[in-house]
C-alpha atoms as a PDB file:
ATOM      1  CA  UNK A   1       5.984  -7.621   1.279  1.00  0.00           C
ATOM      2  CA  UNK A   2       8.170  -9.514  -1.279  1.00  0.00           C
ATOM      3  CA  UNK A   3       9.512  -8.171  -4.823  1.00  0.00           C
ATOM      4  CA  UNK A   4       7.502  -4.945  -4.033  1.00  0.00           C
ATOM      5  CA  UNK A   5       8.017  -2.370  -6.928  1.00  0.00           C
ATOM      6  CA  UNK A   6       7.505   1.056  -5.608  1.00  0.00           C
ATOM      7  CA  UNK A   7       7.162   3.976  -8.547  1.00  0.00           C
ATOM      8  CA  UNK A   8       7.924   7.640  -7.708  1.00  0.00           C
ATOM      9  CA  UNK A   9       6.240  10.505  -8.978  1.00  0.00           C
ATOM     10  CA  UNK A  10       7.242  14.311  -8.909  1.00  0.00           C
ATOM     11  CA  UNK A  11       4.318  16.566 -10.316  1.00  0.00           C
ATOM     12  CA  UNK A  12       6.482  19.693 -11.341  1.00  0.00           C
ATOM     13  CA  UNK A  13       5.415  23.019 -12.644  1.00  0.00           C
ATOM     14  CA  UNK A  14       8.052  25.213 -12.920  1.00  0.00           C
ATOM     15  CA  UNK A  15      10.292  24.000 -10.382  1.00  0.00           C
ATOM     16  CA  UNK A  16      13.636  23.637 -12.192  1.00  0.00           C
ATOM     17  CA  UNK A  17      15.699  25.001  -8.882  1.00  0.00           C
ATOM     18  CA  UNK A  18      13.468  22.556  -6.987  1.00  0.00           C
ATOM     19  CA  UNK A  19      14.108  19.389  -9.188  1.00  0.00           C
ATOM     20  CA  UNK A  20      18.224  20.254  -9.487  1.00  0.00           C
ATOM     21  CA  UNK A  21      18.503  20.412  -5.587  1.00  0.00           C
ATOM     22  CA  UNK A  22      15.810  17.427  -4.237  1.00  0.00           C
ATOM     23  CA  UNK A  23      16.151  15.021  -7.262  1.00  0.00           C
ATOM     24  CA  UNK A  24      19.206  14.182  -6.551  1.00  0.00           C
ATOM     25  CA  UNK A  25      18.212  12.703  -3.022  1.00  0.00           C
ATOM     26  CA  UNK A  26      15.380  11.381  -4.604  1.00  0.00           C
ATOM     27  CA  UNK A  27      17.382   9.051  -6.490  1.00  0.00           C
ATOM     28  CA  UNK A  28      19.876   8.104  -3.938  1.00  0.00           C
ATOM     29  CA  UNK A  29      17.014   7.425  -1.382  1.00  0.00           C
ATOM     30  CA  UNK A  30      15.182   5.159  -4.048  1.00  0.00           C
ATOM     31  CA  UNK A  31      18.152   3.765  -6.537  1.00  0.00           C
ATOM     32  CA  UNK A  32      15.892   0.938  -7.444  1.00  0.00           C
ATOM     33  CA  UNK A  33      12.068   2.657  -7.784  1.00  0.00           C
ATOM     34  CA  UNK A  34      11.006   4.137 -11.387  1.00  0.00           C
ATOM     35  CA  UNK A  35      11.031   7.792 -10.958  1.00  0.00           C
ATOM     36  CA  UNK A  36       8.392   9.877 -13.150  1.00  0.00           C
ATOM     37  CA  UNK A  37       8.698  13.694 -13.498  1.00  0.00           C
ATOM     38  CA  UNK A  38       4.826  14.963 -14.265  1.00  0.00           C
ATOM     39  CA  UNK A  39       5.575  18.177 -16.019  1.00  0.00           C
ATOM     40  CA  UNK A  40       2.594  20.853 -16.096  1.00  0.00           C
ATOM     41  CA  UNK A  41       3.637  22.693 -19.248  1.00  0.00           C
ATOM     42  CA  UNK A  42       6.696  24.747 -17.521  1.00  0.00           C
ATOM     43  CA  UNK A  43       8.240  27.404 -19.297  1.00  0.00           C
ATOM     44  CA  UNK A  44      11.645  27.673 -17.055  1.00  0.00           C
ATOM     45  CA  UNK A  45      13.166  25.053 -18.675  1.00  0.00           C
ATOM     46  CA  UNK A  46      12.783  22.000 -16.366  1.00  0.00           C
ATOM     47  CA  UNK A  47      12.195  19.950 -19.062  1.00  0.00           C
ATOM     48  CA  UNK A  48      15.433  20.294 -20.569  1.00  0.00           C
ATOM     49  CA  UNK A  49      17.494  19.755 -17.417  1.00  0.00           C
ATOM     50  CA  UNK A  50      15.924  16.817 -16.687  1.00  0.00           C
ATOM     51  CA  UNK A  51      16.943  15.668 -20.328  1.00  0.00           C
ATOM     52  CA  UNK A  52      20.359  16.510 -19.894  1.00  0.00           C
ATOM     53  CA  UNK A  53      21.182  15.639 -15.928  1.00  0.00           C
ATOM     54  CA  UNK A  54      18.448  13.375 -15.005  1.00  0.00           C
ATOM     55  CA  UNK A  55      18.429  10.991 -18.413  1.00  0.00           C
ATOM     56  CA  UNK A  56      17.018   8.195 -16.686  1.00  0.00           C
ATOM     57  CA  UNK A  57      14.480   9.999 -15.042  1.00  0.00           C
ATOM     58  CA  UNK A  58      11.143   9.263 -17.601  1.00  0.00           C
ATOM     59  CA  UNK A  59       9.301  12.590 -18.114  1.00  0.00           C
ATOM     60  CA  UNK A  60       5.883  13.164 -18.977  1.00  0.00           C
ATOM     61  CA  UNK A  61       4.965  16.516 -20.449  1.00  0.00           C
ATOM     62  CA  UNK A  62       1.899  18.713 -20.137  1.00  0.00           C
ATOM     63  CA  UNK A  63       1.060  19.873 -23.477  1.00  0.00           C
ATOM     64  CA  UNK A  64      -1.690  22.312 -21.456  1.00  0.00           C
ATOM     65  CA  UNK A  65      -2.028  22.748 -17.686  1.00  0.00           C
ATOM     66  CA  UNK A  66      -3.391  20.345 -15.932  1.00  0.00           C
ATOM     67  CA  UNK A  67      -3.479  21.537 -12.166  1.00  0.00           C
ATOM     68  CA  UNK A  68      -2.016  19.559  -9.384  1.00  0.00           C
ATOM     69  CA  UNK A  69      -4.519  16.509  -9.332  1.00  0.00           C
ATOM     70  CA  UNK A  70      -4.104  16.617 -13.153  1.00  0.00           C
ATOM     71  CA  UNK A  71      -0.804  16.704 -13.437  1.00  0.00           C
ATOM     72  CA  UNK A  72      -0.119  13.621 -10.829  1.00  0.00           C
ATOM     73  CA  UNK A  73      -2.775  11.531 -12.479  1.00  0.00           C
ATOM     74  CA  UNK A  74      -0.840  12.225 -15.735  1.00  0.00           C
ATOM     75  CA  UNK A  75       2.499  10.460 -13.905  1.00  0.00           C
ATOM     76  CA  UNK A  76       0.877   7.993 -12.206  1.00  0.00           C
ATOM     77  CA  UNK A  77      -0.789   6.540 -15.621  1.00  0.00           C
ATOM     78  CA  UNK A  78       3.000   5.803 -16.815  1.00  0.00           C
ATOM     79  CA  UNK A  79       3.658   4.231 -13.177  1.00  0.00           C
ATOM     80  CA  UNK A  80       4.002   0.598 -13.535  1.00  0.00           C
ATOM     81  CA  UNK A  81       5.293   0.067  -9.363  1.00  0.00           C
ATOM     82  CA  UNK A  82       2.820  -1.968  -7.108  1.00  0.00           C
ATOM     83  CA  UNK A  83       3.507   1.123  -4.973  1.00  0.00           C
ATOM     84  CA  UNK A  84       3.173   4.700  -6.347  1.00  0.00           C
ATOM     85  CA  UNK A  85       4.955   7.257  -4.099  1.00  0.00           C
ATOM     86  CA  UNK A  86       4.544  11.155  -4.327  1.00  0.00           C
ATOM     87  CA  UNK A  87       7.051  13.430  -3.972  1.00  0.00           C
ATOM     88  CA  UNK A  88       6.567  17.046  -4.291  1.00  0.00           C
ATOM     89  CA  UNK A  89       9.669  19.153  -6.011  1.00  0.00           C
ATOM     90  CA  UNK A  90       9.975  20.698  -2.348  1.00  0.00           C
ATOM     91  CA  UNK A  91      10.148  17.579  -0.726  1.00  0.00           C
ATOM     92  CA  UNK A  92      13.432  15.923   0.005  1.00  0.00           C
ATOM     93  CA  UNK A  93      13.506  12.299   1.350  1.00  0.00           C
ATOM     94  CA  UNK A  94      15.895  11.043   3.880  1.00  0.00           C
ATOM     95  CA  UNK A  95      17.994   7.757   3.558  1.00  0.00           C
ATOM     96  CA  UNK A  96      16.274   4.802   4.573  1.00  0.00           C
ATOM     97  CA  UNK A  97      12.753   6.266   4.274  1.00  0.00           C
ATOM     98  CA  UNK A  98      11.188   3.489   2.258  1.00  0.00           C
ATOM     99  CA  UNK A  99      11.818   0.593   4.004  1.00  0.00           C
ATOM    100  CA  UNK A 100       9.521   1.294   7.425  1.00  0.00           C
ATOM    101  CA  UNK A 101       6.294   3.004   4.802  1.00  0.00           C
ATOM    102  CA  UNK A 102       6.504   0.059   2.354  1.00  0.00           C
ATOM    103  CA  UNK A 103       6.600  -2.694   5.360  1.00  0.00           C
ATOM    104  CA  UNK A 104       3.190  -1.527   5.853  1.00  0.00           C
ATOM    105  CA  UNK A 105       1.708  -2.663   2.235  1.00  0.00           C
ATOM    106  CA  UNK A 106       2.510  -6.732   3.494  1.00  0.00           C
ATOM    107  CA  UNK A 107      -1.493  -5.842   5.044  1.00  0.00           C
ATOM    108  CA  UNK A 108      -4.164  -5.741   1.903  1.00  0.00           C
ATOM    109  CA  UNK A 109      -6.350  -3.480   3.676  1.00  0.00           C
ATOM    110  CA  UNK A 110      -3.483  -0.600   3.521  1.00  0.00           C
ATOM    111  CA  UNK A 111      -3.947   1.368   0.703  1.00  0.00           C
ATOM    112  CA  UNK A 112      -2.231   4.620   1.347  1.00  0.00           C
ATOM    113  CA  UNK A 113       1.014   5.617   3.892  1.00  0.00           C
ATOM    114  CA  UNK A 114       2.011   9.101   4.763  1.00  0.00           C
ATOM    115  CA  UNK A 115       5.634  10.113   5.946  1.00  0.00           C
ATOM    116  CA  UNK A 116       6.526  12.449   8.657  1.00  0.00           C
ATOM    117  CA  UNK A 117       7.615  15.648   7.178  1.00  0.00           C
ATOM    118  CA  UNK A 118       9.969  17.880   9.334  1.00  0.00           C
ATOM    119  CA  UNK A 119       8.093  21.093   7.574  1.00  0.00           C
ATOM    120  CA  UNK A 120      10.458  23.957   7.123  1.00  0.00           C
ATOM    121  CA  UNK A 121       8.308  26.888   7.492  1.00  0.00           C
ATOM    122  CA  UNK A 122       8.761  30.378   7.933  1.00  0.00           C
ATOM    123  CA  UNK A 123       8.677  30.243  12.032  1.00  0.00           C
ATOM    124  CA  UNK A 124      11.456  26.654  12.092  1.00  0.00           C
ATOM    125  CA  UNK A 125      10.679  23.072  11.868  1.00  0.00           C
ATOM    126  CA  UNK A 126       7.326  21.252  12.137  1.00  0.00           C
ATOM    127  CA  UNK A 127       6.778  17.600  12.112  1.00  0.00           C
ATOM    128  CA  UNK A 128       4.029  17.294  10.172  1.00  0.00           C
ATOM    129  CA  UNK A 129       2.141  14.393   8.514  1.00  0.00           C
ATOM    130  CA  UNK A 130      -0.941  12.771  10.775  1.00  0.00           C
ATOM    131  CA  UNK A 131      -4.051  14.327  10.412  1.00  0.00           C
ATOM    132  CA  UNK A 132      -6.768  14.262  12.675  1.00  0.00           C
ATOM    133  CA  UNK A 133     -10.705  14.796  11.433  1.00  0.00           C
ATOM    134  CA  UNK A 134     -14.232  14.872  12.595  1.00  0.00           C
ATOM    135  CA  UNK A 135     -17.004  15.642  11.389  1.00  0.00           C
ATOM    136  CA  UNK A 136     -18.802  18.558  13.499  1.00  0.00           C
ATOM    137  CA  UNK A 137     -22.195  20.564  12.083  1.00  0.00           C
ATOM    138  CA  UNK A 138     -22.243  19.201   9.012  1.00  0.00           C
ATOM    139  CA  UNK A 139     -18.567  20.160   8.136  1.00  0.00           C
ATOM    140  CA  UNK A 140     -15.020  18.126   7.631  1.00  0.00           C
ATOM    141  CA  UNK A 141     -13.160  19.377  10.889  1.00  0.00           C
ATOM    142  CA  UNK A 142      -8.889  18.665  10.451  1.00  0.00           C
ATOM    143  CA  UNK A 143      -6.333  19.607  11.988  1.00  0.00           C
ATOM    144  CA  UNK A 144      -2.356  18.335  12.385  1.00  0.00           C
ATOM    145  CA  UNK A 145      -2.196  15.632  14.805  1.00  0.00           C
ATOM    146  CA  UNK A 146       0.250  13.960  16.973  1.00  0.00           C
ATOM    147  CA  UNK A 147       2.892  12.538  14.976  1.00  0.00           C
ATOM    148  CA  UNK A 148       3.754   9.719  17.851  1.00  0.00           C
ATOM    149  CA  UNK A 149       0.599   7.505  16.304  1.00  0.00           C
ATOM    150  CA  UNK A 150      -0.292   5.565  13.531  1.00  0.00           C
ATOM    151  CA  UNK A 151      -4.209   6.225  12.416  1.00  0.00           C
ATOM    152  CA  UNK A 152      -4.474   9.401   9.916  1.00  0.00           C
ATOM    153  CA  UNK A 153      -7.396  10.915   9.002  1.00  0.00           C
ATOM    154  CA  UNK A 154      -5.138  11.254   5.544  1.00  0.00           C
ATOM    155  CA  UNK A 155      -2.387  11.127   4.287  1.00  0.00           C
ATOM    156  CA  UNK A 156      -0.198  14.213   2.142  1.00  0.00           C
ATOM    157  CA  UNK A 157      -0.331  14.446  -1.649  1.00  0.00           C
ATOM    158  CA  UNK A 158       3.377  15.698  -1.288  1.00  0.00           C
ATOM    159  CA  UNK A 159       4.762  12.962   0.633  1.00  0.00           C
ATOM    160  CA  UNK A 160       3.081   9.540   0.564  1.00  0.00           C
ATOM    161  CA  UNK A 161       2.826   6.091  -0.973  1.00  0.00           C
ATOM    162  CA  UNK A 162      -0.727   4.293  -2.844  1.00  0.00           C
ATOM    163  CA  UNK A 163      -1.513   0.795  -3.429  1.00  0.00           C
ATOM    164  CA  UNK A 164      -1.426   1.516  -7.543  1.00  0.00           C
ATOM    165  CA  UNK A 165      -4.326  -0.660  -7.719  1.00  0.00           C
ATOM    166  CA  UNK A 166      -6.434   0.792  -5.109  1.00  0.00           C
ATOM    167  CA  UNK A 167      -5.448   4.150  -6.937  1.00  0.00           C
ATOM    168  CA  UNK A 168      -6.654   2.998 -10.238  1.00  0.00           C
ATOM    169  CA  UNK A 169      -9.852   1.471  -8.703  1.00  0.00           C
ATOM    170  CA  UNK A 170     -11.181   5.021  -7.676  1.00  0.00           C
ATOM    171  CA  UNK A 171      -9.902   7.400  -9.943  1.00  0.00           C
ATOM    172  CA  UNK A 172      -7.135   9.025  -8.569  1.00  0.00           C
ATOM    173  CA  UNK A 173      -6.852  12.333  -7.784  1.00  0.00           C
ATOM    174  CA  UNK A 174     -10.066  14.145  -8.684  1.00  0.00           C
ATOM    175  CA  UNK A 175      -9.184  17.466 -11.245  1.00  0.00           C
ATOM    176  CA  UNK A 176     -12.358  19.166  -9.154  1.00  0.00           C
ATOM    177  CA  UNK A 177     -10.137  20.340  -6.705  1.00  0.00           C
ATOM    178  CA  UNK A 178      -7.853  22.123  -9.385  1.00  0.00           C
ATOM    179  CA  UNK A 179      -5.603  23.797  -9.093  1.00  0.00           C
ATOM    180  CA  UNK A 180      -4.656  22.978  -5.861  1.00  0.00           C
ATOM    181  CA  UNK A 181      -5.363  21.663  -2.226  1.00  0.00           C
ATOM    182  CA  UNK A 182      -8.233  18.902  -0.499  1.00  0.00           C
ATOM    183  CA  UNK A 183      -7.224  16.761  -3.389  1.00  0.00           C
ATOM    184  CA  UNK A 184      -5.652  14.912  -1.575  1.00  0.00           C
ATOM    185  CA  UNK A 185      -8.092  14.640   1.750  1.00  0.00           C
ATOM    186  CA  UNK A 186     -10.963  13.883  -0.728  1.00  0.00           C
ATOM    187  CA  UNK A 187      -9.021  10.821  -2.126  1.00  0.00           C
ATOM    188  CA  UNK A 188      -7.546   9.488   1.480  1.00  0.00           C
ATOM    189  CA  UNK A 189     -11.871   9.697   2.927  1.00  0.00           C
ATOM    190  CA  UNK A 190     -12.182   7.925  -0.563  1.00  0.00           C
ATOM    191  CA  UNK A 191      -9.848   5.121   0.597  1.00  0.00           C
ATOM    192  CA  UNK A 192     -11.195   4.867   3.715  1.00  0.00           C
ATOM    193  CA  UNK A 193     -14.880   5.256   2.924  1.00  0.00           C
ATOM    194  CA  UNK A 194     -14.174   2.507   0.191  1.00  0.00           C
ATOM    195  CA  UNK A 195     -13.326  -0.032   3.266  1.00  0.00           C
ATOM    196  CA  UNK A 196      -9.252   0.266   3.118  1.00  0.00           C
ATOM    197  CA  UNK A 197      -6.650   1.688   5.443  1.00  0.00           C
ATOM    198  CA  UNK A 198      -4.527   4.864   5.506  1.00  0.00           C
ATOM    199  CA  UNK A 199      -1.529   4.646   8.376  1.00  0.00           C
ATOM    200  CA  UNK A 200       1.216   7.182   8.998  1.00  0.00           C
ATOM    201  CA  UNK A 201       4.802   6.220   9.586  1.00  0.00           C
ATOM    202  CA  UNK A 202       6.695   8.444  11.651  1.00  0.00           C
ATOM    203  CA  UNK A 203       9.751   6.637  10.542  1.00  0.00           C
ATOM    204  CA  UNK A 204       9.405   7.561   7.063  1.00  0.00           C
ATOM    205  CA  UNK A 205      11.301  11.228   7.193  1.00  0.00           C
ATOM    206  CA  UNK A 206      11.078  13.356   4.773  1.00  0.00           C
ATOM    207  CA  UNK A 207      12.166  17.680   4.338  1.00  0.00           C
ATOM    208  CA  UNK A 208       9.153  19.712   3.108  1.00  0.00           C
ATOM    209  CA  UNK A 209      10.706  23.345   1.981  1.00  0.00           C
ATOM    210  CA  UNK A 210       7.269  24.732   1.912  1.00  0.00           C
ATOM    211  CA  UNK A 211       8.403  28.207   1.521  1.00  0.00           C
ATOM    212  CA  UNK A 212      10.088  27.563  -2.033  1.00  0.00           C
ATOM    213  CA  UNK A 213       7.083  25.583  -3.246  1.00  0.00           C
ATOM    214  CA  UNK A 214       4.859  26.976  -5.881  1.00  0.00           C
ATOM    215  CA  UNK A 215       2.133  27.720  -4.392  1.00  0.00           C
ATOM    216  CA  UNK A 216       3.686  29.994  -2.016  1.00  0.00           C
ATOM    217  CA  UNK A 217       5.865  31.421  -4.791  1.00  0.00           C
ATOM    218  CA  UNK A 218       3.085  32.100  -7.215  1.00  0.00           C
ATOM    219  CA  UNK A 219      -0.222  32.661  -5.262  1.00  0.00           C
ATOM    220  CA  UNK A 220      -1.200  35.343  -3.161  1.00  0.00           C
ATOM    221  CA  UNK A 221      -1.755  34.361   0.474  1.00  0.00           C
ATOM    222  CA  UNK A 222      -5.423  35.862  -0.674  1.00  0.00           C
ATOM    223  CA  UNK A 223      -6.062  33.351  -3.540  1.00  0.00           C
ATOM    224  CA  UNK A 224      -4.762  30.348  -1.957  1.00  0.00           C
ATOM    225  CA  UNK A 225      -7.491  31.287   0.832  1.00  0.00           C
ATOM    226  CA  UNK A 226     -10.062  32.039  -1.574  1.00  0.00           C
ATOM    227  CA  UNK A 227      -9.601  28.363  -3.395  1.00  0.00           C
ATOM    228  CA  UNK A 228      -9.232  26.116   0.315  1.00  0.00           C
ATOM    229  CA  UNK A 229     -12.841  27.559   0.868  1.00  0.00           C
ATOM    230  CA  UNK A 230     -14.120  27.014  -2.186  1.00  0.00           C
ATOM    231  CA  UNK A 231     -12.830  23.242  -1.992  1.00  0.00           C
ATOM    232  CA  UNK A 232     -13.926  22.886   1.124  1.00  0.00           C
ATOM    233  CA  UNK A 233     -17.016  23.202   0.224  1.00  0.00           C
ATOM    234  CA  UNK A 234     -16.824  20.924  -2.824  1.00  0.00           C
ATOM    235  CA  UNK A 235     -15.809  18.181  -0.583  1.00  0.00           C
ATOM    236  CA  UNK A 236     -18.558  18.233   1.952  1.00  0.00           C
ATOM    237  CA  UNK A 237     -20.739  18.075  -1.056  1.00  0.00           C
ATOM    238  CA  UNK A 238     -19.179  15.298  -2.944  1.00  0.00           C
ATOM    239  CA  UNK A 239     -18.688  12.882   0.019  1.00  0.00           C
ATOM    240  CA  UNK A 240     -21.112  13.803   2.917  1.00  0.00           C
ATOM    241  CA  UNK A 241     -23.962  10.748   1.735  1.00  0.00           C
ATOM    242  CA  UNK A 242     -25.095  10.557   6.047  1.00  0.00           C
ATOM    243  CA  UNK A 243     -28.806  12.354   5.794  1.00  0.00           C
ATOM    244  CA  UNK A 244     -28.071  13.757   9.380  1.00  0.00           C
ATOM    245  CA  UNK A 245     -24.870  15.233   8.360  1.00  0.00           C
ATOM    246  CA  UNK A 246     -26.303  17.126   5.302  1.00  0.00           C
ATOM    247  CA  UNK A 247     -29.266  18.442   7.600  1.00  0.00           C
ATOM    248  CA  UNK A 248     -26.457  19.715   9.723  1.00  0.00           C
ATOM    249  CA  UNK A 249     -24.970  21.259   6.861  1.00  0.00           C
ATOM    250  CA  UNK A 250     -27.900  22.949   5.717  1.00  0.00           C
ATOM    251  CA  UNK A 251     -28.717  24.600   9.223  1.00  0.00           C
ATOM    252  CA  UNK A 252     -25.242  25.863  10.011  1.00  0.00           C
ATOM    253  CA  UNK A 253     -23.929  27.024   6.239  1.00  0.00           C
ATOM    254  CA  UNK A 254     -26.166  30.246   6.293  1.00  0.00           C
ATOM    255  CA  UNK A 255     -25.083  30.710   9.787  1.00  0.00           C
ATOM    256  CA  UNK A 256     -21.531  30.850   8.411  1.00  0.00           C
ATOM    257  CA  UNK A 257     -22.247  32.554   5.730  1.00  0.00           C
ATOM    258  CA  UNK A 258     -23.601  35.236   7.523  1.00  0.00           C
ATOM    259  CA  UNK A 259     -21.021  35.437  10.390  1.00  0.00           C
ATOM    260  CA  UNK A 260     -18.380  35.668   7.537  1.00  0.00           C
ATOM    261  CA  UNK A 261     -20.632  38.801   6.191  1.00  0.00           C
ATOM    262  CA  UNK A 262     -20.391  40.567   9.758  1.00  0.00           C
ATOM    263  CA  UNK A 263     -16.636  39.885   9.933  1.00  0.00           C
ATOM    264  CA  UNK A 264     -15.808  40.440   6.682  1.00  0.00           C
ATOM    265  CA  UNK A 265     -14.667  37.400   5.766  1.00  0.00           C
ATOM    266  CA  UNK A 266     -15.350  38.011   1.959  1.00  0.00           C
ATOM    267  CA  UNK A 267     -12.941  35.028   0.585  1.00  0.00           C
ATOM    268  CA  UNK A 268     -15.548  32.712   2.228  1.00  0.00           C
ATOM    269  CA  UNK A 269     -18.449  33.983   0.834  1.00  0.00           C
ATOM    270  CA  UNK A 270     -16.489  34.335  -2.536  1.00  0.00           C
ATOM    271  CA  UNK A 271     -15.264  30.860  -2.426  1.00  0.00           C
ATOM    272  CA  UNK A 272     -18.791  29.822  -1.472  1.00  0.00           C
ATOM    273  CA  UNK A 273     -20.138  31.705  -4.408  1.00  0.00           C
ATOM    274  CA  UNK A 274     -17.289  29.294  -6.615  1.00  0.00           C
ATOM    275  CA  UNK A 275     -18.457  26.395  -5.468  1.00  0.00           C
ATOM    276  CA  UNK A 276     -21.924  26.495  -6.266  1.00  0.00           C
ATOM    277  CA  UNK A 277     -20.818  27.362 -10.244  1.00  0.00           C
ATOM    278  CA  UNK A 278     -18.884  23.677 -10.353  1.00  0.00           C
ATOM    279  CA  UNK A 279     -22.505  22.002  -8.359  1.00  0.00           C
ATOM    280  CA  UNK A 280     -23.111  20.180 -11.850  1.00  0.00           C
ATOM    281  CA  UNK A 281     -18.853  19.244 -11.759  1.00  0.00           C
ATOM    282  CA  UNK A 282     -19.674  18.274  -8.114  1.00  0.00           C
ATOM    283  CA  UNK A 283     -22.718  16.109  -8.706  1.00  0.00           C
ATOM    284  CA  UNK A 284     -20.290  14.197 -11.343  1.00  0.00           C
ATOM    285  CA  UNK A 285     -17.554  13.490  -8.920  1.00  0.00           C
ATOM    286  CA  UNK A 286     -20.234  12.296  -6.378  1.00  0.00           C
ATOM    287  CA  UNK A 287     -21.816  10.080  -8.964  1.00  0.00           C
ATOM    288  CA  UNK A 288     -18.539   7.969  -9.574  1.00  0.00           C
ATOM    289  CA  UNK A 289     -17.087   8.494  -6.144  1.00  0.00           C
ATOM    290  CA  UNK A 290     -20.612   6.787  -4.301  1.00  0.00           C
ATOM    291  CA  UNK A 291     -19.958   2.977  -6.781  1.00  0.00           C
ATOM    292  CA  UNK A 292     -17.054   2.405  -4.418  1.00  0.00           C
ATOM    293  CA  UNK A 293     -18.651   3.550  -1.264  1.00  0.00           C
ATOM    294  CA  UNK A 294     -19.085   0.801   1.512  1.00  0.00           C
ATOM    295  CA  UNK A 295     -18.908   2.861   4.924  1.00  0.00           C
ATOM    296  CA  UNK A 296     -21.406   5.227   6.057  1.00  0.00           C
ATOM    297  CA  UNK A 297     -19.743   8.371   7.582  1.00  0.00           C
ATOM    298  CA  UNK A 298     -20.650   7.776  10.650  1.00  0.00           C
ATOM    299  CA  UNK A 299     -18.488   4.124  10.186  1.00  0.00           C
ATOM    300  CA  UNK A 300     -16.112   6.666   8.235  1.00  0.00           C
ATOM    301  CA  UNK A 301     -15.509   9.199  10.570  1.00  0.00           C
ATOM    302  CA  UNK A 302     -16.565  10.697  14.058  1.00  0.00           C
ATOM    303  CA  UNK A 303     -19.401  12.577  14.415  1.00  0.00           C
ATOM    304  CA  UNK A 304     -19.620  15.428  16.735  1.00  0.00           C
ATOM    305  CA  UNK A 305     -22.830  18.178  17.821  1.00  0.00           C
END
């Protein structure tokens, strides 16, 4: 793809040790991309490094909180790259990681490419970066795949690279999942159920620190829990539209729901509980999310009993 302009964006929410170690390799991996630092109201004083070290970095500030889908769609807005790449402050790119993930835009139907992350959690290094999905009893079954292929189920928040027009046609990020996690699943089923492509490039390397990011830093292992089920659930009811699907859904939730009782697996039910206060948020989403649906789920994704 010719004259490609590729914009980078780093949602950042208190991550000033974060920015001053990865930004630097940021830039040198990307010397001629438009790099955006999302800021999400910190109070450590990122802000004001990136001022004084990072002067040609452009900054947008969060006035209030805005989450993690928030906060991106925030940067993203100032993008002006054909490409939009996201990079979180734990992330660290390695040289030459652009060139393989942006050959892949030169195909229209490509709207979204994930890297391969060499994840650098607490047990050593996982590559990371293909996902693998089904759909099995009425729920959104994923799970890390094999990094040696190229089909993803979907592609990272933290490390990967939109069409900016395909990401403007659908909304971005959706601020349902806030404050954290399935954002970025909900909008890579979005691409696909919308009739474009997701593809993961193993030769796009990138480090993911995952035990400095935020989350980890800042959430109990409890909450973080507590909010994946509750999104979970805010997915399948957003995006399942397949009436066999949502009959399978409503056999098998109560028998979750009561197997969770039995093994006291209380952050489910309490998640569960969560969910069903945002059902009018939910029914929004859905409304705006189903005018760019062209694939069934079925076409979408395989179905399992």
């Amino acid at each position: 793809m010719k004259n490609i302009s590729l914009s980078i964006v780093i949602p950042n929410w208190n991550g000033k040790e974060l920015l001053e170690k990865n930004l630097p390799s940021i830039i040198d991996a990307a010397p001629s991309a438009q790099i955006i630092v999302a800021d999400d109201a910190s109070v450590d004083g990122s802000v004001p490094l990136l001022r004084e070290k990072f002067p040609d970095v452009l900054v947008v500030q969060n006035a209030v909180r805005q989450g993690f889908a928030g906060n991106v769609n925030s940067g993203v807005a100032q993008a002006t790259g054909d490409i939009v790449m996201l990079l979180n402050t734990d992330v660290r790119p390695e040289k030459g990681f652009l060139t393989p993930l942006l050959s892949h835009f030169s195909d229209p139907d490509v709207a979204a490419v994930g890297c391969l992350e060499k994840s650098h959690d607490a047990g050593g290094i996982v590559l990371r970066g293909r996902g693998v999905a089904r759909w099995t009893k009425g729920y959104f079954i994923h799970a890390k795949g094999d990094v040696n292929k190229q089909d993803t189920a979907w592609v990272s928040g933290g490390s990967a690279a939109y069409r900016r027009r395909v990401w403007q046609e659908l909304g971005g990020m959706d601020t349902l999942y806030n404050p954290f996690y399935w954002e970025d699943i909900d909008l890579s089923y979005q691409i696909l159920k919308a009739g474009y492509r997701i593809v993961f490039e193993k030769k796009s390397v990138v480090g993911h620190f995952h035990e400095e990011g935020k989350i980890k830093t800042s959430f109990s292992a409890d909450d973080v829990k507590r909010i994946v089920y509750r999104n979970q659930f805010l997915f399948l009811w957003k995006n399942m539209s397949d009436v066999s699907l949502w009959c399978a859904h409503c056999f098998w939730t109560p028998v979750r729901l009561v197997q969770a009782l039995f093994s006291g697996d209380f952050l489910m039910l309490a998640g569960y509980c969560l969910a069903l206060i945002k059902l009018p948020a939910v029914w929004s989403s859905r409304r705006k999310a189903s005018a760019h649906w062209r694939k069934t789920d079925a076409a979408t994704l395989r179905v399992t009993h």
